[in-house]
Protein backbone atom coordinates (compact mmCIF):
# COMPACT_ATOMS: atom_id res chain seq x y z
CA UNK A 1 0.00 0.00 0.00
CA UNK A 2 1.03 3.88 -0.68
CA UNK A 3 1.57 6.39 2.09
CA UNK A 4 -1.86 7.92 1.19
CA UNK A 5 -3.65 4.46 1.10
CA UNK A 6 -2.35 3.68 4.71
CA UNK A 7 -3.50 7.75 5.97
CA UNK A 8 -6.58 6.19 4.45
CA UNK A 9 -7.05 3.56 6.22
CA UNK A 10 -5.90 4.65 9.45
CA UNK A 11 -8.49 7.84 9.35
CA UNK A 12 -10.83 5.23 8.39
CA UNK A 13 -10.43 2.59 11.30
CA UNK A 14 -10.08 6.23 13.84
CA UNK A 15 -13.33 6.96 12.27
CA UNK A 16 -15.05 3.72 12.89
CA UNK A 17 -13.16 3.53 16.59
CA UNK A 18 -14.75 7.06 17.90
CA UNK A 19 -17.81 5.77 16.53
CA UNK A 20 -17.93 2.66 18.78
CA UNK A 21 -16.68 4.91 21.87
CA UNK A 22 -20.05 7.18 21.15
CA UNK A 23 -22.22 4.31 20.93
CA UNK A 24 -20.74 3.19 24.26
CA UNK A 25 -20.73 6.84 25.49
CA UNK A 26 -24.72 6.92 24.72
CA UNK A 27 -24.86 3.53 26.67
CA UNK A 28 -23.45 4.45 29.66
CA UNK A 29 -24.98 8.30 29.24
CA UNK A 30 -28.79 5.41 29.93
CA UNK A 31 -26.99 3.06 32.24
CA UNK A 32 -26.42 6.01 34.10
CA UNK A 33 -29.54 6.04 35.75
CA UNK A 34 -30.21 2.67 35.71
CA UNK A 35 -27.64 1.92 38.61
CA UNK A 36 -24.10 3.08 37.49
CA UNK A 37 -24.31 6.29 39.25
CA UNK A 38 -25.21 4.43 42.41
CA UNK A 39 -22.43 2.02 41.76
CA UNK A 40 -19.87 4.73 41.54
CA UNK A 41 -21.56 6.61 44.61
CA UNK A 42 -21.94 2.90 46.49
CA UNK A 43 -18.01 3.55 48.15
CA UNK A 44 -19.00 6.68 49.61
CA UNK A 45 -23.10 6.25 50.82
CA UNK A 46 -21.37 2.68 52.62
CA UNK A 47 -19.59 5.02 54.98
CA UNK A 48 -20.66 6.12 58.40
CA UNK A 49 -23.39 9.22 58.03
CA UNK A 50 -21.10 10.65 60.56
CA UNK A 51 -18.47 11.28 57.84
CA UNK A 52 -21.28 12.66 55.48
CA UNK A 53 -22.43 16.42 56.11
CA UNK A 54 -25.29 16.03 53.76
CA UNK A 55 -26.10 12.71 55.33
CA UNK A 56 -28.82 10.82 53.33
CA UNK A 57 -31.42 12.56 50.87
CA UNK A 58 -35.14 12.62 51.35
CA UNK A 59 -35.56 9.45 48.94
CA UNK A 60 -32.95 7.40 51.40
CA UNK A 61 -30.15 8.34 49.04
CA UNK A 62 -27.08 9.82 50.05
CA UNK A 63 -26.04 12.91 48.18
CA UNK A 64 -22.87 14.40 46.65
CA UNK A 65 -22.60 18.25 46.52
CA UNK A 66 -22.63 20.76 42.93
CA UNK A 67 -21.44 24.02 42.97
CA UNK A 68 -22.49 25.00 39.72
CA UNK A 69 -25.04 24.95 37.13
CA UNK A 70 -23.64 22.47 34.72
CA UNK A 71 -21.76 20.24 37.26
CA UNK A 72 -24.22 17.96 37.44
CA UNK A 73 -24.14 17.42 33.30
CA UNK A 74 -20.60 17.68 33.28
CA UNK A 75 -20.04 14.94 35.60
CA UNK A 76 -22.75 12.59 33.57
CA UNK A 77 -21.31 13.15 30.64
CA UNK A 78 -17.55 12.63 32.22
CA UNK A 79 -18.39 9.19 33.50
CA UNK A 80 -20.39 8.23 30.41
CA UNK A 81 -17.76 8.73 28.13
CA UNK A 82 -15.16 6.73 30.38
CA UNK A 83 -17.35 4.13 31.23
CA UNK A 84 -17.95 4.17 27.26
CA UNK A 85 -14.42 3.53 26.16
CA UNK A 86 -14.01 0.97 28.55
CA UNK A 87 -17.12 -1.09 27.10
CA UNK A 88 -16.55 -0.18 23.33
CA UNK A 89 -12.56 -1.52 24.00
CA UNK A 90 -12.86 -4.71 22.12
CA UNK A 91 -14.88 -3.04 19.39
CA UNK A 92 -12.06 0.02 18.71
CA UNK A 93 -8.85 -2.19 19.70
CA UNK A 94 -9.81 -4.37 17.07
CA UNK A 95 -9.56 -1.72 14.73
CA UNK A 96 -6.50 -0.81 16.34
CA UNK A 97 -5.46 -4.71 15.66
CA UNK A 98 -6.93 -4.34 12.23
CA UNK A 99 -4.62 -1.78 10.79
CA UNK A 100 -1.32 -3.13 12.54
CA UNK A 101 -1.48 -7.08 11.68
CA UNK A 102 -0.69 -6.24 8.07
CA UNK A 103 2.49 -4.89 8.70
CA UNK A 104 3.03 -7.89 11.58
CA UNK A 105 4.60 -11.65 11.22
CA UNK A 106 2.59 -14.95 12.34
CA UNK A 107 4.94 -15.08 15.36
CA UNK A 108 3.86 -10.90 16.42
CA UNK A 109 0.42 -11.22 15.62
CA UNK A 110 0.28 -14.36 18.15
CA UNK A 111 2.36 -11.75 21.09
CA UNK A 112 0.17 -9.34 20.41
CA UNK A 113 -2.90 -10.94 20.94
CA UNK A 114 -1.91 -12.48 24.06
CA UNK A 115 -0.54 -8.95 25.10
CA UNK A 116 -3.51 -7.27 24.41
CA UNK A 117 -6.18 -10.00 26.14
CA UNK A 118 -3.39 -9.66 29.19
CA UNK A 119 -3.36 -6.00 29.65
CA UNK A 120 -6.87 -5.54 29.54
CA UNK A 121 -6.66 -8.28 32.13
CA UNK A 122 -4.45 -6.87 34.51
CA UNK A 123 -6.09 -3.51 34.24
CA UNK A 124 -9.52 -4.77 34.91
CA UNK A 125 -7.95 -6.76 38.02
CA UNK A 126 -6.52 -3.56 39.42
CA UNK A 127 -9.46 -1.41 39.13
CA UNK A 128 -11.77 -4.06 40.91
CA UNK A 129 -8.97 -3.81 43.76
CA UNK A 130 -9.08 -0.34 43.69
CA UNK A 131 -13.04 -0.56 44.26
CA UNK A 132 -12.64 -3.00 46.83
CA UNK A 133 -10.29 -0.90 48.59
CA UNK A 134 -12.01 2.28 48.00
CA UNK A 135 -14.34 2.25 51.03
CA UNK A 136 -11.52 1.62 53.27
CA UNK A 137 -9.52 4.90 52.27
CA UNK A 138 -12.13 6.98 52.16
CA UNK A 139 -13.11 6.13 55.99
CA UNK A 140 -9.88 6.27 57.06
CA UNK A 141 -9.22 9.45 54.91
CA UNK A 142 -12.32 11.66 56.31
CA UNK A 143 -11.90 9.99 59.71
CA UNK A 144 -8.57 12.03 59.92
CA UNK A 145 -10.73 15.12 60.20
CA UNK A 146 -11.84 14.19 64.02
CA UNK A 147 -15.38 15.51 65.59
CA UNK A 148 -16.60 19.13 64.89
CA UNK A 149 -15.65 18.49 61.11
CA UNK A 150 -18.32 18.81 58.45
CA UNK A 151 -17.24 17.07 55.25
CA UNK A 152 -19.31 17.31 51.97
CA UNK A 153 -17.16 15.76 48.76
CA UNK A 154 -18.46 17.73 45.56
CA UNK A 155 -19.38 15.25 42.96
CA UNK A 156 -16.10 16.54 40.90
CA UNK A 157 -13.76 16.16 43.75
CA UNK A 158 -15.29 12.69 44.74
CA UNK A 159 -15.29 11.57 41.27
CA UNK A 160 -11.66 12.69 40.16
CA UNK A 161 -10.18 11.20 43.01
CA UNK A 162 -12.14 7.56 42.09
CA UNK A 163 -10.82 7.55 38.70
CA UNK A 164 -7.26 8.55 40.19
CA UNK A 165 -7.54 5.36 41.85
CA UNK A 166 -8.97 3.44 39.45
CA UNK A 167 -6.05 4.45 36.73
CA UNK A 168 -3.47 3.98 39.53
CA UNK A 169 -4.29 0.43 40.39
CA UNK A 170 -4.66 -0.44 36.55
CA UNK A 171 -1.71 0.51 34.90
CA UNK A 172 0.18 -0.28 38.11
CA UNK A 173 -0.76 -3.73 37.43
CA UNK A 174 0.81 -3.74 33.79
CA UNK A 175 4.15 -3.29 35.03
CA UNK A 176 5.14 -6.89 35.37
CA UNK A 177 3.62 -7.35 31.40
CA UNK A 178 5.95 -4.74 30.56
CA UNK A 179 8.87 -6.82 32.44
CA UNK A 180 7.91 -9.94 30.16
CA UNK A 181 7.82 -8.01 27.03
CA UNK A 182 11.12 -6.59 27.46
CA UNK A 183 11.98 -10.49 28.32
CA UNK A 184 10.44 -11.64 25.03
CA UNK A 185 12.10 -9.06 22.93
CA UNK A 186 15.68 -10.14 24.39
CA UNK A 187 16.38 -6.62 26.61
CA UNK A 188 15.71 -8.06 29.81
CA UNK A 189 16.80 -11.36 30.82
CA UNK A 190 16.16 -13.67 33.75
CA UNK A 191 19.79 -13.71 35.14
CA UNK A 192 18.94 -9.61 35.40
CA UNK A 193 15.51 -10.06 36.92
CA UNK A 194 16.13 -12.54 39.04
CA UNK A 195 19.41 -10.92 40.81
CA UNK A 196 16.98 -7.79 40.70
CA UNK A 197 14.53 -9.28 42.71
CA UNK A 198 14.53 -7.72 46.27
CA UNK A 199 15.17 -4.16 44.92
CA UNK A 200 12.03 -4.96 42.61
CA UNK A 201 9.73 -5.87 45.64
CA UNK A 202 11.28 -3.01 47.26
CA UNK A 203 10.68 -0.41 44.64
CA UNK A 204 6.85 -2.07 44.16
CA UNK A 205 6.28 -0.96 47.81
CA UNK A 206 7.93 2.39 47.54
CA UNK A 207 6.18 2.75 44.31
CA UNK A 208 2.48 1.85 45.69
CA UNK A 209 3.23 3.91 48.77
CA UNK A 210 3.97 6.79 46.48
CA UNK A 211 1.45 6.34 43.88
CA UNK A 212 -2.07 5.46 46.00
CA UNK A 213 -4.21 8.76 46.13
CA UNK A 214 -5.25 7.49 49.53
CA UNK A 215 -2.24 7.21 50.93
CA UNK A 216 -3.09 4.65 53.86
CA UNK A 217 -0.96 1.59 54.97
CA UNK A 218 -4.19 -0.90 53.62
CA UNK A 219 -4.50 0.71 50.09
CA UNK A 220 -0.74 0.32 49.40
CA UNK A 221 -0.46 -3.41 50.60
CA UNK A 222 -3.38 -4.23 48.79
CA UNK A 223 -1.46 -2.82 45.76
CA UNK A 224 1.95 -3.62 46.26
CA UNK A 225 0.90 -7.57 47.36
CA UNK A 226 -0.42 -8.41 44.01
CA UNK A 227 2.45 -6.61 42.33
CA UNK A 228 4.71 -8.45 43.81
CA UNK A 229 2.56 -11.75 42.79
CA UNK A 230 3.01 -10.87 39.48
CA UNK A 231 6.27 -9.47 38.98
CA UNK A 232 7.36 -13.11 40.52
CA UNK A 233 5.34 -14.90 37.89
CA UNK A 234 6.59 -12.44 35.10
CA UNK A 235 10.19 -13.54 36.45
CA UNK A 236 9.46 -17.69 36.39
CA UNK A 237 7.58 -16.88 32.73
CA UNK A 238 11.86 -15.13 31.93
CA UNK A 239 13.25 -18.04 33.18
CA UNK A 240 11.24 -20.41 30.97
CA UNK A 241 11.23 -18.50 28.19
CA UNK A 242 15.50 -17.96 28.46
CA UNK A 243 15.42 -21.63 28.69
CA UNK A 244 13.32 -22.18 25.64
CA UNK A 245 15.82 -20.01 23.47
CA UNK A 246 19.00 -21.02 25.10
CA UNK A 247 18.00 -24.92 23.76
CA UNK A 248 16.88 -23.52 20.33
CA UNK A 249 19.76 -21.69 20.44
CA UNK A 250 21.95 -24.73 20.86
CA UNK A 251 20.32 -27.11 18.44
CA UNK A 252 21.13 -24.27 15.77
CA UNK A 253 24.83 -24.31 17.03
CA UNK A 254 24.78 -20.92 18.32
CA UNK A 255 25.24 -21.62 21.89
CA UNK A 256 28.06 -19.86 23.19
CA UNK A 257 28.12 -17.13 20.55
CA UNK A 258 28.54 -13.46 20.90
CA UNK A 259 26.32 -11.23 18.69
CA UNK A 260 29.48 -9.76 17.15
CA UNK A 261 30.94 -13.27 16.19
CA UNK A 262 30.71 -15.00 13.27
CA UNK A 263 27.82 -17.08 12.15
CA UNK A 264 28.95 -21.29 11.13
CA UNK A 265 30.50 -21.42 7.76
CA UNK A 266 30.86 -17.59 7.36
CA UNK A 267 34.84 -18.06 8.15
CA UNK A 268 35.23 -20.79 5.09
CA UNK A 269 33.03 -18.45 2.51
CA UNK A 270 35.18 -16.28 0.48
CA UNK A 271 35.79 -12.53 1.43
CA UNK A 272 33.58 -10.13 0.64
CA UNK A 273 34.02 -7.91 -2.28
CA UNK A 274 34.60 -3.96 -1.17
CA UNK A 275 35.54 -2.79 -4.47
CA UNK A 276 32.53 -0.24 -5.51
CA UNK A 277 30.55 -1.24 -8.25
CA UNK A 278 30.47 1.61 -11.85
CA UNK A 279 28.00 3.85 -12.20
CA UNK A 280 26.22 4.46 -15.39
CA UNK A 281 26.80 7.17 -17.43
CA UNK A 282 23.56 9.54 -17.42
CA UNK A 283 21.83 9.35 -20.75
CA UNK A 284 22.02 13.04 -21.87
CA UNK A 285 26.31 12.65 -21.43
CA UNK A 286 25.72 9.93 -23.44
CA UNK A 287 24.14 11.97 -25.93
C-alpha cells in the first residue's frame, strides 16, 4: 500500500473507533440512571453518616454536593464517556489490531494478541482492587478530620479522586507485562531479573506507597501484594522462556556465541568484495 492508502485507512479505522466509543458513550450516558451512578456513589453512601455532612437525601439516598449549574451534566457526561471507552474496548482495539497485523509476522500477531487479552486483564484486576479498597480509604481518609468536622465531597472532587484510583491500580498492574515483554524481545533477561529481585519488591512498595491517592498503609499493601505476585510470575515466565531459546539456540549451534561473532561457515566463505561497483553514465552525457 502507498503512504496515502495507509493515511486512508488509518483515518478510516479512527473513524469507525470514535464511533464505537459514542455508541458506548450513549450507553453508559442510559446506564447512568439505571444503577451506574449508584455504583460509583456505592463507596461513599457505605460510609458512616457521621463522615457525610449532607447525610442521606429525602428518597434514602445519600447525596454528593454541585457548585455549579452544569456540574451535574458535566459529571454525567464525564463518567459516560469513560465508562464508554471501557465497554466499546474490544470493538475500537480491534480496529487498532486491524490496521497493525498487516504490517506484523505470524509469530507478532500471536504476542500481540496475548498482550492485548493480558493487559486488559491486569487492568480490569486492578481497578476491581481499587473498588474493593475504595471504602476503606475513604473512611480512614475523612476519619482524619476528628469531631466538629463537616465534610461534603463535591461530585467533581469525589469523582476525580475515584478515577485517580482506578487508573493507579490499573496501569500499576501492567508493570510486570511490561517486564515480560522486554523479556520476550531479548532486553531483559532472567539472570537480570532474578538478581533484581529484592530491589524490585522493594521499589513495588515504595512505588504503591507513592502512587495510591489514599495514601493509607491498607490501600498500598493491597497494591503492592499483588504486584509483587506478578512481577514473581513475570520472572518464572523469563526463566522459561531464556530456557526455551538457550536450547533452540543450541540445536542451531549458536550456543556460546557473541552477537558480534561470526555465524557457522561464514569463516570458510570467500571474502567479501569492497571494491565499488560503476556507475552508469547519465543518458544526456551519453548523448
Amino acid at each position: 500500500m502507498s503512504l496515502i492508502s495507509h493515511l486512508r485507512e488509518f483515518r478510516n479505522r479512527v473513524g469507525i473507533a470514535l464511533f464505537f466509543v459514542l455508541i458506548g458513550t450513549a450507553v453508559a450516558f442510559w446506564w447512568y440512571e439505571q444503577g451506574l451512578g449508584e455504583f460509583i456513589r456505592a463507596p461513599y453512601c457505605g460510609l458512616d453518616t457521621d463522615l457525610r455532612a449532607l447525610g442521606t437525601g429525602g428518597d434514602g439516598d445519600c447525596e454528593l454536593l454541585v457548585t455549579d449549574v452544569f456540574g451535574g451534566a458535566l459529571i454525567r457526561l464525564k463518567i459516560a464517556f469513560l465508562v464508554g471507552v471501557v465497554i466499546s474496548a474490544p470493538f475500537w482495539l480491534y480496529q487498532v489490531w486491524a490496521f497493525i497485523t498487516p504490517g506484523l509476522k505470524r509469530n507478532e500477531k500471536r504476542y500481540g494478541l496475548a498482550f492485548v487479552a493480558v493487559s486488559s486483564s491486569l487492568f480490569a484486576l486492578g481497578a476491581a482492587l481499587a473498588y474493593i479498597a475504595l471504602s476503606k480509604g475513604l473512611e480512614l481518609l475523612l476519619g482524619l478530620a476528628g469531631d466538629g468536622v463537616a465534610i461534603a465531597l463535591t461530585a467533581q472532587d469525589y469523582l476525580g479522586f475515584v478515577i485517580s484510583l482506578l487508573i493507579a491500580f490499573g496501569v500499576s498492574f501492567e508493570l510486570p507485562l511490561v517486564a515480560v515483554v522486554l523479556n520476550l524481545v531479548g532486553v531483559l533477561s532472567y539472570e537480570a531479573l532474578s538478581k533484581s529481585r529484592r530491589w524490585l519488591y522493594f521499589l513495588t512498595i515504595v512505588f504503591a506507597a507513592f502512587i495510591t491517592p489514599t495514601q493509607d498503609p491498607f490501600t498500598m499493601l493491597l497494591m503492592a501484594a499483588p504486584m509483587c505476585v506478578l512481577f514473581e510470575i513475570a520472572i518464572q515466565i523469563a526463566r522459561v522462556v531464556d530456557k526455551r531459546r538457550a536450547k533452540r539456540a543450541e540445536a542451531e549451534g549458536l550456543a556460546g556465541l557473541d552477537d558480534d561473532d561470526a555465524s557457522p561457515g561464514i569463516e570458510a566463505a570467500s571474502p567479501l568484495d569492497t571494491t565499488p561497483s560503476p556507475i552508469d553514465e547519465p543518458e544526456h552525457l551519453r548523448r
